[in-house]
PDB file of N, CA and C in Angstrom:
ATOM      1  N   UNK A   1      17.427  -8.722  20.116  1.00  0.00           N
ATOM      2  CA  UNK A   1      17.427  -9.270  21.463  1.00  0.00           C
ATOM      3  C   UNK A   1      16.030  -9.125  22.040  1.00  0.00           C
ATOM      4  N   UNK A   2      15.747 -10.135  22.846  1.00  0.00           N
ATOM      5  CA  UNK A   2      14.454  -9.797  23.446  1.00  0.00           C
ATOM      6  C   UNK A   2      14.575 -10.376  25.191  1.00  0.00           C
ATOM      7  N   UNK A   3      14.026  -9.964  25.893  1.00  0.00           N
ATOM      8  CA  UNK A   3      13.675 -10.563  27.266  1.00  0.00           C
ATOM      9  C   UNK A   3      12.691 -11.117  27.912  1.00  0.00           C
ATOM     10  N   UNK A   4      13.041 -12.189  28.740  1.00  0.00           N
ATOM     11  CA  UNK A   4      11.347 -12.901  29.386  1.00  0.00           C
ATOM     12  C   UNK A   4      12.183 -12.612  30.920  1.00  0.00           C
ATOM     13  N   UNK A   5      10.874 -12.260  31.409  1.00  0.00           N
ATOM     14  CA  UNK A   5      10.905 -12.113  33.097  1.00  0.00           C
ATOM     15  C   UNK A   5      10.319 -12.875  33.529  1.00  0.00           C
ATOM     16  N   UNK A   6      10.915 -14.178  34.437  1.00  0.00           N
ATOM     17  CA  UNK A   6       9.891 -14.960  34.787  1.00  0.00           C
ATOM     18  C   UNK A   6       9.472 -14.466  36.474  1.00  0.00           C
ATOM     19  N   UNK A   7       8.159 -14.858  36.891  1.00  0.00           N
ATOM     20  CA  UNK A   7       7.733 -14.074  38.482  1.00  0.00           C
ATOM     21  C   UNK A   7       6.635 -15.160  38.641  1.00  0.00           C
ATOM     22  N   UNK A   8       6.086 -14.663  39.705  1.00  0.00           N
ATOM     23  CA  UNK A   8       5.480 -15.674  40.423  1.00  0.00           C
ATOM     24  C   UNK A   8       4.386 -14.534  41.366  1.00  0.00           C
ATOM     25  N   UNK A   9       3.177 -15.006  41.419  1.00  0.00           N
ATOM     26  CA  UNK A   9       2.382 -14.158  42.434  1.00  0.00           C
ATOM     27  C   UNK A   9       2.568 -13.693  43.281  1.00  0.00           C
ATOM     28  N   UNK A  10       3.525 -14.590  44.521  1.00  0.00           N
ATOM     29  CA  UNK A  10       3.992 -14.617  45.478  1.00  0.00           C
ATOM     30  C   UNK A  10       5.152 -14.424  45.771  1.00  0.00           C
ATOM     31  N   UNK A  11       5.706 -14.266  44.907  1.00  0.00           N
ATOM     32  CA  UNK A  11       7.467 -13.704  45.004  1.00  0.00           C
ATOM     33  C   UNK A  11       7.192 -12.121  44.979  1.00  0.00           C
ATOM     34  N   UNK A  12       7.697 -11.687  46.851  1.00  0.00           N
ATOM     35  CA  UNK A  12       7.921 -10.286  46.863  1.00  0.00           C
ATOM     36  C   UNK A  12       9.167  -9.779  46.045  1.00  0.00           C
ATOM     37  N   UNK A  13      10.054 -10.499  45.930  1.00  0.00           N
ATOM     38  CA  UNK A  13      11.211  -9.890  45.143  1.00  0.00           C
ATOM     39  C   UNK A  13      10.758  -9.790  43.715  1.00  0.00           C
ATOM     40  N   UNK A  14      10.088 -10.289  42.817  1.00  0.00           N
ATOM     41  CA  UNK A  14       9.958 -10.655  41.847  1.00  0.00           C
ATOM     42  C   UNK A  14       8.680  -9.226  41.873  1.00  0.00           C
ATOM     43  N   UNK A  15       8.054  -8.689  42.984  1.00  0.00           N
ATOM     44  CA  UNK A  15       7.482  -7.648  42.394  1.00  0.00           C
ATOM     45  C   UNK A  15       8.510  -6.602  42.791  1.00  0.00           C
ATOM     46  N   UNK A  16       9.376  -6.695  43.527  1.00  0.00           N
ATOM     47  CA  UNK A  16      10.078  -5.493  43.808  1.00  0.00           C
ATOM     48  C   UNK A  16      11.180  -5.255  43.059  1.00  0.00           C
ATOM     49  N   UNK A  17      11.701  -5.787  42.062  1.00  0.00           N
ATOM     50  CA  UNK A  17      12.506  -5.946  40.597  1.00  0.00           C
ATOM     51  C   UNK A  17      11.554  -5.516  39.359  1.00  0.00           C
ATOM     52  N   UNK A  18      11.185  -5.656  39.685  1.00  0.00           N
ATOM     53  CA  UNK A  18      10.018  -5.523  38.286  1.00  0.00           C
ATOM     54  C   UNK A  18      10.209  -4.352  37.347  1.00  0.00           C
ATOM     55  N   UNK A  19      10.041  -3.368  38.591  1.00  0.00           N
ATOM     56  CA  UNK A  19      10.263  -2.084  37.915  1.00  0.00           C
ATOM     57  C   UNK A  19      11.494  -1.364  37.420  1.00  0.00           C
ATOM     58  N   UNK A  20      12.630  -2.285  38.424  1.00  0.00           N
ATOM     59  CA  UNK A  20      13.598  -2.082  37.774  1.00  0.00           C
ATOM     60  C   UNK A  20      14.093  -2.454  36.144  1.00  0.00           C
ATOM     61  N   UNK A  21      13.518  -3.794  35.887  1.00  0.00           N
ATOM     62  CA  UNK A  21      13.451  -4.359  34.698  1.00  0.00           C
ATOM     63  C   UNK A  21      12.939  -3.981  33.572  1.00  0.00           C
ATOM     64  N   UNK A  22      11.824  -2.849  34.136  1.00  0.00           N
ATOM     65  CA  UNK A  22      11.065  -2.415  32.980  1.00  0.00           C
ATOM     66  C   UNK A  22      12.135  -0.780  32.478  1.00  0.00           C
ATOM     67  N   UNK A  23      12.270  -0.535  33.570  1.00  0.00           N
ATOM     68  CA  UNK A  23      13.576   0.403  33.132  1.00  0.00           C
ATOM     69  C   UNK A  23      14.869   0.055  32.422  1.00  0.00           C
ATOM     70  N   UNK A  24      15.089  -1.195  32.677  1.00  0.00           N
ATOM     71  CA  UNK A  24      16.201  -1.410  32.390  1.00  0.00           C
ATOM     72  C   UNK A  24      16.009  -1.572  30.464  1.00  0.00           C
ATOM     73  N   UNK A  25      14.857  -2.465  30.472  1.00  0.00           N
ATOM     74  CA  UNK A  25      14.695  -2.792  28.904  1.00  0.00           C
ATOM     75  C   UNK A  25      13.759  -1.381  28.303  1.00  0.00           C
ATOM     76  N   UNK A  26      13.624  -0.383  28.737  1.00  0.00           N
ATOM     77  CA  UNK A  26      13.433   1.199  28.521  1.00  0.00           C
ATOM     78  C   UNK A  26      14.347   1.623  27.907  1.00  0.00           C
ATOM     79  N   UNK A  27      15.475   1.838  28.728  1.00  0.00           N
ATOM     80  CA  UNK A  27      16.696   2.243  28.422  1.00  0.00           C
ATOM     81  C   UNK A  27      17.577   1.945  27.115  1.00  0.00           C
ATOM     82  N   UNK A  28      17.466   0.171  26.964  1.00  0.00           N
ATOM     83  CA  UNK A  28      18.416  -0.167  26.148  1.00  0.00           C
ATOM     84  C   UNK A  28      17.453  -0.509  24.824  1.00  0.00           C
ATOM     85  N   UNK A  29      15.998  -0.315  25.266  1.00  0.00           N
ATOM     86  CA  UNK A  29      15.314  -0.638  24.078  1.00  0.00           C
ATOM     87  C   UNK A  29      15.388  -1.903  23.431  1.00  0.00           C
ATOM     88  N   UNK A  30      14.720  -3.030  24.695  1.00  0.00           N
ATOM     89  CA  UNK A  30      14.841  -4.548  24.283  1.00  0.00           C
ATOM     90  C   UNK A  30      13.806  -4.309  24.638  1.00  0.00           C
ATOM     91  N   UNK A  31      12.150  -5.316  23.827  1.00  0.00           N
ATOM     92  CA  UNK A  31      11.194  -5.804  23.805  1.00  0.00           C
ATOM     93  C   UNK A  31      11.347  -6.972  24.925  1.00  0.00           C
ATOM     94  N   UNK A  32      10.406  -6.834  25.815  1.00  0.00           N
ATOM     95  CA  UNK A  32      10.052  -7.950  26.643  1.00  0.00           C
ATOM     96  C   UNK A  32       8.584  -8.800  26.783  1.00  0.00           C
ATOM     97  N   UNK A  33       9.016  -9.856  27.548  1.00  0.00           N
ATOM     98  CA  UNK A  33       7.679 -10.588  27.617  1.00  0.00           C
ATOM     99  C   UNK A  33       7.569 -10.889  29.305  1.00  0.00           C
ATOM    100  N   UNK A  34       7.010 -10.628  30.284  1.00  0.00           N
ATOM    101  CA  UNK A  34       6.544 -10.401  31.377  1.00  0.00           C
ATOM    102  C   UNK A  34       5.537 -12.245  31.724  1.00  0.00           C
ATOM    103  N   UNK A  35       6.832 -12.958  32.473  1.00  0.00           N
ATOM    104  CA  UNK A  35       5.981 -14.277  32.232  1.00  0.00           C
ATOM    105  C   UNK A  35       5.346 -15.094  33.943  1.00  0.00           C
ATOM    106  N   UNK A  36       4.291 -15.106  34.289  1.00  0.00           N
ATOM    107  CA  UNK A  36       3.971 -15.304  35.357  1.00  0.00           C
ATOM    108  C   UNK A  36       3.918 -16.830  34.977  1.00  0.00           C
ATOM    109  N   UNK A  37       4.555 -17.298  36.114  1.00  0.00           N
ATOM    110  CA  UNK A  37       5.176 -18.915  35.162  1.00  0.00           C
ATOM    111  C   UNK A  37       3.860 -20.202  35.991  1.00  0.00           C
ATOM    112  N   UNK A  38       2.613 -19.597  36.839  1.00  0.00           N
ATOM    113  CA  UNK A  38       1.880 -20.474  36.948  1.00  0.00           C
ATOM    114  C   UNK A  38       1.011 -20.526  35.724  1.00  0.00           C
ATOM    115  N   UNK A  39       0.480 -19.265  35.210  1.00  0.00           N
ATOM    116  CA  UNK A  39       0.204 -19.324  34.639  1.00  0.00           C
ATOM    117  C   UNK A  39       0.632 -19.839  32.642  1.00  0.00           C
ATOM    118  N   UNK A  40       1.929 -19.835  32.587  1.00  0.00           N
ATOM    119  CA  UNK A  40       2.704 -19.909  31.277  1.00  0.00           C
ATOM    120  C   UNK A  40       3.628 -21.415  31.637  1.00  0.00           C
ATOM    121  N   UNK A  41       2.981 -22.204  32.318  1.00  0.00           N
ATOM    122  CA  UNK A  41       3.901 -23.201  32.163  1.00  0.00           C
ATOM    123  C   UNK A  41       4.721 -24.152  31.143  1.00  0.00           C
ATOM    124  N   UNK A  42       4.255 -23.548  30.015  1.00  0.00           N
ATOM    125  CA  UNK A  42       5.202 -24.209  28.768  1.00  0.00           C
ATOM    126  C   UNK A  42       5.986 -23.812  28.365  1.00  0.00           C
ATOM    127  N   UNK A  43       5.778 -22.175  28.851  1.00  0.00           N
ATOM    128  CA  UNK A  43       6.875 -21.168  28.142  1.00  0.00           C
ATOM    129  C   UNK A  43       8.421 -21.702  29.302  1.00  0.00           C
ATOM    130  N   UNK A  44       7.572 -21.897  30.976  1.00  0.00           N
ATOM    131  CA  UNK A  44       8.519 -21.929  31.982  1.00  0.00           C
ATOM    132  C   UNK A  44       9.307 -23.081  31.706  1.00  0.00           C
ATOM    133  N   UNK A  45       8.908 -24.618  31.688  1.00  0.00           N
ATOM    134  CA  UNK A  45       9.276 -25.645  31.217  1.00  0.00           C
ATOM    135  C   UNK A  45      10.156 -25.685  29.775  1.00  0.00           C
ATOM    136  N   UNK A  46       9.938 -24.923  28.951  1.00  0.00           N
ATOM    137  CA  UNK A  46      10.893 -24.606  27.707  1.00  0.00           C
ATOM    138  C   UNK A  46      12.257 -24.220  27.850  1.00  0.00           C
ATOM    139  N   UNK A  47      11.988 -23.164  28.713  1.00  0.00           N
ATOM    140  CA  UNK A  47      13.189 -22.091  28.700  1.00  0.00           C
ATOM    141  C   UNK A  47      13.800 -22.480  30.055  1.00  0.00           C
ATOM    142  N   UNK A  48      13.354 -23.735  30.983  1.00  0.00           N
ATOM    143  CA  UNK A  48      13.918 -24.605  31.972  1.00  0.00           C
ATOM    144  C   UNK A  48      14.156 -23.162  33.279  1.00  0.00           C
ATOM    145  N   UNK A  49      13.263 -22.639  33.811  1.00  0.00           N
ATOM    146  CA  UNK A  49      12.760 -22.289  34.762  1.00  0.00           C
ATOM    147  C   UNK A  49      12.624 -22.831  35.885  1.00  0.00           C
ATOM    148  N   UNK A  50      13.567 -22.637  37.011  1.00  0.00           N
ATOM    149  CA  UNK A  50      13.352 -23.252  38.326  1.00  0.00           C
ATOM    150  C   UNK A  50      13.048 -22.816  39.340  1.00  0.00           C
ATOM    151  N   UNK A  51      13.459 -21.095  39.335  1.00  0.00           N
ATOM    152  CA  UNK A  51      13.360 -20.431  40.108  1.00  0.00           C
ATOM    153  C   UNK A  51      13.221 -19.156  39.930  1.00  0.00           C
ATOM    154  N   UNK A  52      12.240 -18.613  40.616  1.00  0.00           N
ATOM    155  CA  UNK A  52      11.935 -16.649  40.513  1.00  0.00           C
ATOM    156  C   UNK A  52      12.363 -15.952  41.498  1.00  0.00           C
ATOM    157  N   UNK A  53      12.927 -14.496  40.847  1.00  0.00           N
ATOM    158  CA  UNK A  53      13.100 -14.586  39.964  1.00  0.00           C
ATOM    159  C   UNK A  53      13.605 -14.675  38.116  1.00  0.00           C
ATOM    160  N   UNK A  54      13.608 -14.726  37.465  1.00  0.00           N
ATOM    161  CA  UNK A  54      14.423 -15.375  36.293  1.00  0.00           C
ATOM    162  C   UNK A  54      14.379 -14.235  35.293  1.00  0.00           C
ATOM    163  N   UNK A  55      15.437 -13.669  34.747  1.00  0.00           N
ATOM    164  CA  UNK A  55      15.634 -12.830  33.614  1.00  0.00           C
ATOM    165  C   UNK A  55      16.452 -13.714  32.373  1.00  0.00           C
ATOM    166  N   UNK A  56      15.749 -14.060  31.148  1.00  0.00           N
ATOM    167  CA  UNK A  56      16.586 -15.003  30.287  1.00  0.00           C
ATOM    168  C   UNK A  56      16.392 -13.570  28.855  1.00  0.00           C
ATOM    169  N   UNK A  57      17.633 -13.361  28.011  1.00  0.00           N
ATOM    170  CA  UNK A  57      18.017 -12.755  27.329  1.00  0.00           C
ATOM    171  C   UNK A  57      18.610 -13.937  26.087  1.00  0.00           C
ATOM    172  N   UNK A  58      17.714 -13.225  25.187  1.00  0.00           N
ATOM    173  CA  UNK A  58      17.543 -14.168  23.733  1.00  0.00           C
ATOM    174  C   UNK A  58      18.160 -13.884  22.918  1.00  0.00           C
ATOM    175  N   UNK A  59      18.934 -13.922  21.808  1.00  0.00           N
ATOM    176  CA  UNK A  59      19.599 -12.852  20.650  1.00  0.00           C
ATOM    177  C   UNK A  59      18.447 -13.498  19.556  1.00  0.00           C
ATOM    178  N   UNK A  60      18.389 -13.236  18.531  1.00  0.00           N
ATOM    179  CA  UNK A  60      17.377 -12.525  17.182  1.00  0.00           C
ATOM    180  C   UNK A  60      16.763 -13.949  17.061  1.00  0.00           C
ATOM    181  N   UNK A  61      17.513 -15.197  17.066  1.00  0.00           N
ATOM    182  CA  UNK A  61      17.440 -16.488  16.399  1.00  0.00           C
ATOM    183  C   UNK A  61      17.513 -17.591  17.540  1.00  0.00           C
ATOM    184  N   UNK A  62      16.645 -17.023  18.813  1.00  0.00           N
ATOM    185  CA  UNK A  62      15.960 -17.243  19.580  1.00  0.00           C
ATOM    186  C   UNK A  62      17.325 -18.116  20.819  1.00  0.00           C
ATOM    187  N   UNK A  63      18.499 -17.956  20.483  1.00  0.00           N
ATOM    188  CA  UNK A  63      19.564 -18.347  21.305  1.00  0.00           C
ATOM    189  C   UNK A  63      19.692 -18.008  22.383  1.00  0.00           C
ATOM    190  N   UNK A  64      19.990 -18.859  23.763  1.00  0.00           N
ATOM    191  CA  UNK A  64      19.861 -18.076  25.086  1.00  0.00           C
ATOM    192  C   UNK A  64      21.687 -17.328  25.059  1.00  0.00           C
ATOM    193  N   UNK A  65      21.834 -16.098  25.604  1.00  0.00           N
ATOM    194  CA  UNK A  65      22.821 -15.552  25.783  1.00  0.00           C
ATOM    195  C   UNK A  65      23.032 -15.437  26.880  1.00  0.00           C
ATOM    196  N   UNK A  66      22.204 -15.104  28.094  1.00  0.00           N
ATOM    197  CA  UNK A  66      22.640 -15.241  29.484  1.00  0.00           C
ATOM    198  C   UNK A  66      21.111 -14.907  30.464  1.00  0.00           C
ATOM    199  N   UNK A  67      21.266 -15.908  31.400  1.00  0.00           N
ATOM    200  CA  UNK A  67      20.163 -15.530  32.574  1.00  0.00           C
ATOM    201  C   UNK A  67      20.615 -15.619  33.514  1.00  0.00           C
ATOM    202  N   UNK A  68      19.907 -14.338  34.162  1.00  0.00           N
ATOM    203  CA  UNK A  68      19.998 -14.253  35.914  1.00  0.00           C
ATOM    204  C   UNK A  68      18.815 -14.567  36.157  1.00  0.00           C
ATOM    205  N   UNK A  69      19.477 -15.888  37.492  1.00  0.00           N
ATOM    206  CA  UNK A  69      18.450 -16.266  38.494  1.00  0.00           C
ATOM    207  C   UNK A  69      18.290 -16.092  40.136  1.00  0.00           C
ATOM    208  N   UNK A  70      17.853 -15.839  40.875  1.00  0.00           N
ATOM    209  CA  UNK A  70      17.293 -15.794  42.222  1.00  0.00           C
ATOM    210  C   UNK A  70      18.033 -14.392  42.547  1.00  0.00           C
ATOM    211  N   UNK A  71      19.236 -14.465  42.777  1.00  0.00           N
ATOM    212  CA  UNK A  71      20.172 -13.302  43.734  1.00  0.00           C
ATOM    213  C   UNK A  71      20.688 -12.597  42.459  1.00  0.00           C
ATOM    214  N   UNK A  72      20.787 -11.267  41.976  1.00  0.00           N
ATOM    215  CA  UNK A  72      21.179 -10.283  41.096  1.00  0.00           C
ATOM    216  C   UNK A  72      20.744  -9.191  40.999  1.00  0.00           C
ATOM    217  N   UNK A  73      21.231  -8.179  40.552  1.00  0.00           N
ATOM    218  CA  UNK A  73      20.946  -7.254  40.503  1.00  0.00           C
ATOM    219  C   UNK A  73      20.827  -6.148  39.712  1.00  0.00           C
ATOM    220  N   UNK A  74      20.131  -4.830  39.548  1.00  0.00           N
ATOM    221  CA  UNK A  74      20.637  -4.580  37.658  1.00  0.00           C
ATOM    222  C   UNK A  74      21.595  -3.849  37.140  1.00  0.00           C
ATOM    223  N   UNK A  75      22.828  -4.426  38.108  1.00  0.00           N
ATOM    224  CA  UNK A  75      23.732  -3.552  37.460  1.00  0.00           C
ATOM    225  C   UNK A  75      25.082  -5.094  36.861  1.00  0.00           C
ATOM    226  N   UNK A  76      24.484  -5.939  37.300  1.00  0.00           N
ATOM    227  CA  UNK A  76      24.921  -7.360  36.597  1.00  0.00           C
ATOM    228  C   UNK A  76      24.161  -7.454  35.506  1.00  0.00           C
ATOM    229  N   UNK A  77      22.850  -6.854  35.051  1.00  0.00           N
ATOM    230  CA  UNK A  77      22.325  -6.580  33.902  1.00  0.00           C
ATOM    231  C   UNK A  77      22.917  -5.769  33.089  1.00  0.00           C
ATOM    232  N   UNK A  78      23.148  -4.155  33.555  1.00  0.00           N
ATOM    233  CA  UNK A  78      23.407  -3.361  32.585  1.00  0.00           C
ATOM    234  C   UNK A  78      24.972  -3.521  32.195  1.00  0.00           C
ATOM    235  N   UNK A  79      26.177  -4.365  33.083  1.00  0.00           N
ATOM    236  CA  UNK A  79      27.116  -5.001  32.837  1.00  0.00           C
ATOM    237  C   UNK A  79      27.007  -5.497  30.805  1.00  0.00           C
ATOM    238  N   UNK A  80      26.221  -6.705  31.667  1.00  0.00           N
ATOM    239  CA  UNK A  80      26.020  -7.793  30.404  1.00  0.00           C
ATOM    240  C   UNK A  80      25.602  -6.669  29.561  1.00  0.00           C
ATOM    241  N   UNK A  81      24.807  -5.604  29.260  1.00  0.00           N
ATOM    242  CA  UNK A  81      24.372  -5.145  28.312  1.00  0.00           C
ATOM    243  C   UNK A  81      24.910  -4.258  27.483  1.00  0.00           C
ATOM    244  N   UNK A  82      25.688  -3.723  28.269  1.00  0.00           N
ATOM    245  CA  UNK A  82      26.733  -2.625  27.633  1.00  0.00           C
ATOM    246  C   UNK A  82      27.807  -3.391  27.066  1.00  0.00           C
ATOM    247  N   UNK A  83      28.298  -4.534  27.526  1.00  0.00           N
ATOM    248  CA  UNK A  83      29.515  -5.306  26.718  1.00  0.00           C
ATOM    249  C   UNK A  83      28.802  -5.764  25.622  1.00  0.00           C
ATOM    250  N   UNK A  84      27.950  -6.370  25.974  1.00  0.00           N
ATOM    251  CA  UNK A  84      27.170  -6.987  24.847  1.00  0.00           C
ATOM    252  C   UNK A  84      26.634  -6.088  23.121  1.00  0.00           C
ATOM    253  N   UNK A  85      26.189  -4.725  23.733  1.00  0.00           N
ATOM    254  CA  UNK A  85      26.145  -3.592  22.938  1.00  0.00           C
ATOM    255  C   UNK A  85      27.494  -2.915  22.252  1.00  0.00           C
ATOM    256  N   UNK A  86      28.262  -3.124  23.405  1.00  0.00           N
ATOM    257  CA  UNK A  86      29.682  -2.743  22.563  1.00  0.00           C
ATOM    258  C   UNK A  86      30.509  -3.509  21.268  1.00  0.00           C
ATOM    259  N   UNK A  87      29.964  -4.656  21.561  1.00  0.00           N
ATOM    260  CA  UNK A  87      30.869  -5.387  20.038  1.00  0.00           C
ATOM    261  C   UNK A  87      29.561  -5.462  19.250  1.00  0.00           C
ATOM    262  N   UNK A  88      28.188  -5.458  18.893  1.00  0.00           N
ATOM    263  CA  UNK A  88      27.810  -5.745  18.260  1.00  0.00           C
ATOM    264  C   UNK A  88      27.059  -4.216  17.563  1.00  0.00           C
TER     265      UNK A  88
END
């Protein structure tokens, strides 16, 4: 599994999550990629990015499994992650 965080310069929420995120993929020991989407606009346009900000969760063979966008929080993360950890 891996994670992209998408953010924006100007998104106060998007810095005030941040750190939660980096804890969160601490914890469960998922590799992330930290994507400031003015700058990464192909990555943003790929992975269909509309709004920050965006947590998209990949499994091995690059499949989207689930993203949270705008309003969430990380315990709708560690939800998804612990079920997700439990069957596999």
């Amino acid at each position: 599994m891996k994670a992209f965080y998408f953010k924006s310069k100007d998104c106060s929420v998007c810095k005030a999550f941040l750190p939660r995120f980096l804890e969160i993929c601490e914890e469960y020991n998922i590799p992330y990629e930290i994507v400031e989407i003015t700058e990464n606009q192909e990555k943003t346009a790929q992975l269909l990015v509309f709004t920050v900000p965006t947590i998209i969760f990949l499994n091995e063979e690059n499949y989207e499994l689930i993203r949270f966008s705008g309003y969430f929080g990380s315990y709708e993360i560690k939800n998804f992650l612990d079920r997700y950890y439990s069957t596999y």
